[in-house]
N, C-alpha and C. Protein backbone atom coordinates (compact mmCIF):
# COMPACT_ATOMS: atom_id res chain seq x y z
N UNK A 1 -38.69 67.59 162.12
CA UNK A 1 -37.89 66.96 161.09
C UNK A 1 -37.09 68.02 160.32
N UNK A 2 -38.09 69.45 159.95
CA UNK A 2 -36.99 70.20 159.47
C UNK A 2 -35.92 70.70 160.30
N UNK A 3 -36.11 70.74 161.10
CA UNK A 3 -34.98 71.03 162.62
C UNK A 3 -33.97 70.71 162.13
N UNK A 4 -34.15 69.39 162.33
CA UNK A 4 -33.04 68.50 162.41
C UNK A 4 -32.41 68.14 161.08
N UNK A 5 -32.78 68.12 159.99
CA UNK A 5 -32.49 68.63 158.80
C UNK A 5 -31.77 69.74 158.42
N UNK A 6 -31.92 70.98 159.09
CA UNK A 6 -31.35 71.82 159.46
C UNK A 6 -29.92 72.21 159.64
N UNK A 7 -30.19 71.10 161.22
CA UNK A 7 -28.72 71.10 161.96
C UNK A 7 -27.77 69.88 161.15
N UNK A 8 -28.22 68.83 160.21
CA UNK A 8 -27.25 68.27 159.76
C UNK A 8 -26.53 68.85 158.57
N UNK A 9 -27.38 69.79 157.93
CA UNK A 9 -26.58 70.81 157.06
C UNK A 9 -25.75 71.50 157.40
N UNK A 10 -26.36 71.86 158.81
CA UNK A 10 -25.30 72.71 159.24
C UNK A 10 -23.71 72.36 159.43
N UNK A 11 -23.93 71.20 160.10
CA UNK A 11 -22.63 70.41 160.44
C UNK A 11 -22.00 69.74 159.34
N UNK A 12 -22.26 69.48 158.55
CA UNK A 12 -21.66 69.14 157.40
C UNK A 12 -20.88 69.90 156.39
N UNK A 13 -21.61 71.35 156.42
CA UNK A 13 -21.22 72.62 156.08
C UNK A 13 -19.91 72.97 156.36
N UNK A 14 -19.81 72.67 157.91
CA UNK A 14 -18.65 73.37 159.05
C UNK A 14 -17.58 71.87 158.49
N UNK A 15 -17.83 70.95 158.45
CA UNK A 15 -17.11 69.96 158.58
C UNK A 15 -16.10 69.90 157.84
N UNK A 16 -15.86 70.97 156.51
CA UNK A 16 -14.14 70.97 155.71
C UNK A 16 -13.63 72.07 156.24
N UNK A 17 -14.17 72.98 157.08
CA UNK A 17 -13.46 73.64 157.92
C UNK A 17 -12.62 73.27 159.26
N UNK A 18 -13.12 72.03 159.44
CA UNK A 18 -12.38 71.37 160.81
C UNK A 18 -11.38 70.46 160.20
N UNK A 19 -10.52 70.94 160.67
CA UNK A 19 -9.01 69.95 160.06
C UNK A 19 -8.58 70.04 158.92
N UNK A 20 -9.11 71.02 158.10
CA UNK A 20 -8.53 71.51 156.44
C UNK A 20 -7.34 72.26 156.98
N UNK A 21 -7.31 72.77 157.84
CA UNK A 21 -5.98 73.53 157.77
C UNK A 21 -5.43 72.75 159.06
N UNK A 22 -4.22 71.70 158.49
CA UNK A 22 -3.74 70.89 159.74
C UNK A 22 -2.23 72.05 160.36
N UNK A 23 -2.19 73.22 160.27
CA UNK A 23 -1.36 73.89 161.11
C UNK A 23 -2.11 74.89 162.09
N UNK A 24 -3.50 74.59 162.15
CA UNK A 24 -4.68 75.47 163.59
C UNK A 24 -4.74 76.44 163.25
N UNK A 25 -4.47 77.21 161.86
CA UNK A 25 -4.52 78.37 161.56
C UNK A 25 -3.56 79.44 162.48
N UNK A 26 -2.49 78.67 162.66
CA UNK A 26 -0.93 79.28 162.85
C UNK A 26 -0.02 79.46 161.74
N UNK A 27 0.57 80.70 161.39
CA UNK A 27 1.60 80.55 160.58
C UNK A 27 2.57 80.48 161.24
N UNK A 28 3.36 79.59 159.86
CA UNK A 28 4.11 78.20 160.29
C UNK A 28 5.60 78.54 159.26
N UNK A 29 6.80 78.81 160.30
CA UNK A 29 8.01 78.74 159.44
C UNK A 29 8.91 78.14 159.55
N UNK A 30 9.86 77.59 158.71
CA UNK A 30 11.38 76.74 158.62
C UNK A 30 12.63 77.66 159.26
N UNK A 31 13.05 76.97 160.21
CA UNK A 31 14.37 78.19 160.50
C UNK A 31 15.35 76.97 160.42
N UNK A 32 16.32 77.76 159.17
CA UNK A 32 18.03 77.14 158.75
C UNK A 32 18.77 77.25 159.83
N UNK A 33 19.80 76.79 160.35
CA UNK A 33 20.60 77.24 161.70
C UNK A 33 22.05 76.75 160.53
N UNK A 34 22.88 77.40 160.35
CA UNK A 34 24.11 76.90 159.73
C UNK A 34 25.61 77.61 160.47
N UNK A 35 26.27 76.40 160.65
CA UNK A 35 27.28 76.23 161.72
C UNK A 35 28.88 76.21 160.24
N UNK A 36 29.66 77.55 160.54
CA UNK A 36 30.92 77.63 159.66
C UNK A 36 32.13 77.76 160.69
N UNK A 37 32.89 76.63 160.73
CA UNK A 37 33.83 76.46 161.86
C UNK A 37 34.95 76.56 160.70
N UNK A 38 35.91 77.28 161.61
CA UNK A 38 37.85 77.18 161.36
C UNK A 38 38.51 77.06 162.24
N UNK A 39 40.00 76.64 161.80
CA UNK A 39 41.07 76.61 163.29
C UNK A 39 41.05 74.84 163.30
N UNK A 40 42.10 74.78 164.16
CA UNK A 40 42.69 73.37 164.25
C UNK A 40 41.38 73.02 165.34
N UNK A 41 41.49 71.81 165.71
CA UNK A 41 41.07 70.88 166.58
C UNK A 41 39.22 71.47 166.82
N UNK A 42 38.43 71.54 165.50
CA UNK A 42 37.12 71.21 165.87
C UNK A 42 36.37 70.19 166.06
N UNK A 43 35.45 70.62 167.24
CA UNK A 43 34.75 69.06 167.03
C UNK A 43 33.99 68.93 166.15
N UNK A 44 33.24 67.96 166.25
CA UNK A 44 32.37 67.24 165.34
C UNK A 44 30.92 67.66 165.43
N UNK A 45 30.83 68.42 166.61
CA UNK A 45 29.87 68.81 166.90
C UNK A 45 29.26 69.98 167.55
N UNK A 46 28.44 70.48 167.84
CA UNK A 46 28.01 71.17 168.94
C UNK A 46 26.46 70.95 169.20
N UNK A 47 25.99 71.68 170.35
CA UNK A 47 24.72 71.85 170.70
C UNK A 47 24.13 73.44 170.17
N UNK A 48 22.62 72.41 169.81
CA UNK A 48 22.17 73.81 169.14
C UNK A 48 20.80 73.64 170.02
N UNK A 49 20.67 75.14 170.49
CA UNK A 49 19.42 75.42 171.55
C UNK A 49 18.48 76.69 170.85
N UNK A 50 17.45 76.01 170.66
CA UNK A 50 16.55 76.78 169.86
C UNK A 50 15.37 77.01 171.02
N UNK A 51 14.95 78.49 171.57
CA UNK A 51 14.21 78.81 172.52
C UNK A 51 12.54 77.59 172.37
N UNK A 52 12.33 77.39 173.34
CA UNK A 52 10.76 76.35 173.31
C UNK A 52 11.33 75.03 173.20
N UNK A 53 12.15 74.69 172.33
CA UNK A 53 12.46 73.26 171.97
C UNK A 53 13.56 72.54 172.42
N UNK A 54 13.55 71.30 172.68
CA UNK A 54 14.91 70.77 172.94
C UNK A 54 16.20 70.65 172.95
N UNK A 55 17.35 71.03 173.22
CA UNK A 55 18.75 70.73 172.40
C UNK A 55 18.87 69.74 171.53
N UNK A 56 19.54 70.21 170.48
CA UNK A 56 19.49 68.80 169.46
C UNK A 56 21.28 69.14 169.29
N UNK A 57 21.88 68.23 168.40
CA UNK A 57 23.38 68.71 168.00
C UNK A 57 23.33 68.99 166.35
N UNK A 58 24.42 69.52 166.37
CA UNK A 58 24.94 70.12 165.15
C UNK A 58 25.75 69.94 164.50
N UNK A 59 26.52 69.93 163.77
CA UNK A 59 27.63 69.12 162.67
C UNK A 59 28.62 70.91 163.22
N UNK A 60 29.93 70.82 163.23
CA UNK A 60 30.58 71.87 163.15
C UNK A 60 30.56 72.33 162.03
N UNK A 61 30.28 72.23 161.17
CA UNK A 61 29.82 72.81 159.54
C UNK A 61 29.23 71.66 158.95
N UNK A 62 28.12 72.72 159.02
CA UNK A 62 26.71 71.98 158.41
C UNK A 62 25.68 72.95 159.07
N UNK A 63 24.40 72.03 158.97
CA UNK A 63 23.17 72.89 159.01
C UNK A 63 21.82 71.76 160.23
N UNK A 64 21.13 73.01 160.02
CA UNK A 64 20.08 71.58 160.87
C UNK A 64 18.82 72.64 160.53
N UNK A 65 17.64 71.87 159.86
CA UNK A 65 15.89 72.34 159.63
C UNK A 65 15.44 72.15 160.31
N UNK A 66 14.42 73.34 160.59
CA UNK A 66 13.61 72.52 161.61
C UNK A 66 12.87 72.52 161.11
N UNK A 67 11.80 71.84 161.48
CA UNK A 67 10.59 71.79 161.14
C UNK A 67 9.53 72.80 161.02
N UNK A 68 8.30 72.92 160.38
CA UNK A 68 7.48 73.74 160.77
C UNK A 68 7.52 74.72 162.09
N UNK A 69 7.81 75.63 162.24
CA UNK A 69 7.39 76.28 163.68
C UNK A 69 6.37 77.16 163.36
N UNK A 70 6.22 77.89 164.93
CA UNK A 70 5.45 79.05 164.26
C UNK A 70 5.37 80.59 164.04
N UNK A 71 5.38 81.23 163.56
CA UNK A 71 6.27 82.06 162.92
C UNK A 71 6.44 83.35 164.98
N UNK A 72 7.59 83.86 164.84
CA UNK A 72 7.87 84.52 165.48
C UNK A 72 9.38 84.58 165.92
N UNK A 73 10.30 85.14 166.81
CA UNK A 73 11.43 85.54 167.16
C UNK A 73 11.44 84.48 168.28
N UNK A 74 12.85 83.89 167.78
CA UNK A 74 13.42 83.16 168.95
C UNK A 74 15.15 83.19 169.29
N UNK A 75 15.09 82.63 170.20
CA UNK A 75 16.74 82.88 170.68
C UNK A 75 17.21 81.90 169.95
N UNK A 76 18.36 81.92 169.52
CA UNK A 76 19.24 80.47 169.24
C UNK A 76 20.61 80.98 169.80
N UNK A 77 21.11 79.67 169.77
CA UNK A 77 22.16 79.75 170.70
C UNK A 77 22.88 78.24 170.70
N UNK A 78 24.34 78.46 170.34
CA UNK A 78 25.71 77.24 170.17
C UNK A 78 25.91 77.18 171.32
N UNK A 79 26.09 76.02 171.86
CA UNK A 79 26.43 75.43 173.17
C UNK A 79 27.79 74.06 173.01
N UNK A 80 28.23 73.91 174.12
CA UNK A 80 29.41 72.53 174.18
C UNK A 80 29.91 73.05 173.00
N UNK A 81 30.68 74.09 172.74
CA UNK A 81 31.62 74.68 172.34
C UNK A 81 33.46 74.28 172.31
N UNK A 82 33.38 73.67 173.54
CA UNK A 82 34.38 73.26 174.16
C UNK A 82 35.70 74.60 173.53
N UNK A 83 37.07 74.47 172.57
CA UNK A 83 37.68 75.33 172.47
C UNK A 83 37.91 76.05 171.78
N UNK A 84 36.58 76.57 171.19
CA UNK A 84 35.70 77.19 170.22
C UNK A 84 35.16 78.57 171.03
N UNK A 85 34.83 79.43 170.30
CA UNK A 85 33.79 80.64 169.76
C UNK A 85 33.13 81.32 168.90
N UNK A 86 32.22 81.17 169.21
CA UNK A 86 30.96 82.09 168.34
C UNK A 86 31.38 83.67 167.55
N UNK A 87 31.74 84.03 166.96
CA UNK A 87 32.17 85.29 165.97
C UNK A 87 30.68 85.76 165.95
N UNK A 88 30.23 86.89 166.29
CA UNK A 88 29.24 87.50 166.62
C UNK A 88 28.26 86.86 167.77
N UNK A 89 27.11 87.68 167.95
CA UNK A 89 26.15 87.32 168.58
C UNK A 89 25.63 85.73 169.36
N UNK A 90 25.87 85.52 170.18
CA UNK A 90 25.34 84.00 170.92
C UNK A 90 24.99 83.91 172.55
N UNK A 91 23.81 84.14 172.83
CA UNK A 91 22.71 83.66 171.65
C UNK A 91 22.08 84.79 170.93
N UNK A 92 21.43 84.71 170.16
CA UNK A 92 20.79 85.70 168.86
C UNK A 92 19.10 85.54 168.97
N UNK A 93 19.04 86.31 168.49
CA UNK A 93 17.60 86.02 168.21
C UNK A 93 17.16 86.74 167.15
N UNK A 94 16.31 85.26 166.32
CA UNK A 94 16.24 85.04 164.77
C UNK A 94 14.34 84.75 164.94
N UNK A 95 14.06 86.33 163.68
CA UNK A 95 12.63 85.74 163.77
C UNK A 95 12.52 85.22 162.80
N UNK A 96 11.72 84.02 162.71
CA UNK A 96 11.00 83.02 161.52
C UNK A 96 9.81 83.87 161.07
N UNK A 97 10.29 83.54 160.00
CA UNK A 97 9.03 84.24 159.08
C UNK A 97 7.68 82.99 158.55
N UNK A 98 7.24 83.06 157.61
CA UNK A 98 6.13 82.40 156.97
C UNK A 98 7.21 81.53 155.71
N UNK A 99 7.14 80.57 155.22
CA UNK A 99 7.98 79.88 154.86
C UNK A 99 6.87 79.99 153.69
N UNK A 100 7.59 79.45 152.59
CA UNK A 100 9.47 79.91 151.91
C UNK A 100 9.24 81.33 151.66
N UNK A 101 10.55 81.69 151.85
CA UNK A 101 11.36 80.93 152.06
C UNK A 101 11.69 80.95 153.56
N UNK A 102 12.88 79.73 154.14
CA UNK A 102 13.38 79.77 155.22
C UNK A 102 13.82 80.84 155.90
N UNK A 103 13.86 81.14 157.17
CA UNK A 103 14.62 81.62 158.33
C UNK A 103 15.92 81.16 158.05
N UNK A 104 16.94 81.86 157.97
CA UNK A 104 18.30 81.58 158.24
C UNK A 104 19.05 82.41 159.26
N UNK A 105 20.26 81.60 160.05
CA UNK A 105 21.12 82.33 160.47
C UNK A 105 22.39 81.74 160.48
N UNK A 106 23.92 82.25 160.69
CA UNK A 106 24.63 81.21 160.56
C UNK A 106 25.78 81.71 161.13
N UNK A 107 25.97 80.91 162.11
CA UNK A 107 27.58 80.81 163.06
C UNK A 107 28.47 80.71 162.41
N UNK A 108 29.48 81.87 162.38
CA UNK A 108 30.46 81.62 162.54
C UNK A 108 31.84 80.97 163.39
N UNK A 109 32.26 80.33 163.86
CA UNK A 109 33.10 79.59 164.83
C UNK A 109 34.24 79.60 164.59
N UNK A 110 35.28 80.17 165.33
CA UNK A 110 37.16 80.09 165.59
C UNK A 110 37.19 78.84 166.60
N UNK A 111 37.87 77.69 166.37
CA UNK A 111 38.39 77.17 167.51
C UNK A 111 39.70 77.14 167.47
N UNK A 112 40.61 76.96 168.76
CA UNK A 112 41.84 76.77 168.75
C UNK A 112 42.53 75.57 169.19
């Protein structure tokens, strides 16, 4: 009986350690991506490719959060450009830090 008395202390003990920290004990950061377009005929948009994750799109000026990640160096990179260019570096690679504050980086864009 004390055994087992024992082991339910035990587990009960451990038990605000399991799932108190809902990021797995990863640090976890916000990366800004901000898109500054000039020149006649921009679109409305582009593709923004963030290394691990999906393409999502982008406003030709504007921004896009991401969500939690986890902290380390990734590529980013403007895509469907169409008659546009990137003014420095593309793709880049931007490390996320531990939030806040945010990761930022931010395109510049000429289209013609």
């Amino acid at each position: 009986m004390k055994a087992k008395l024992i082991l339910v202390l035990l587990i009960l003990a451990a038990l605000p350690a399991c799932g108190s920290d809902p990021t797995g004990g990863v640090e976890r950061g916000v990366l800004v991506v901000i898109t500054e377009s000039v020149g006649p005929n921009i679109p409305a948009t582009y593709t923004l490719n963030v290394g691990g994750f999906p393409p999502t799109p982008i406003s030709s000026n504007g921004e896009e959060v991401s969500p939690p990640i986890p902290v380390g160096p990734y590529s980013v990179e403007l895509t469907d450009l169409a008659n546009c260019a990137v003014q420095g570096q593309n793709p880049r690679t931007v490390q996320v830090v531990e939030s806040p504050p945010p990761s930022e980086t931010t395109f510049n864009v000429e289209c013609t």
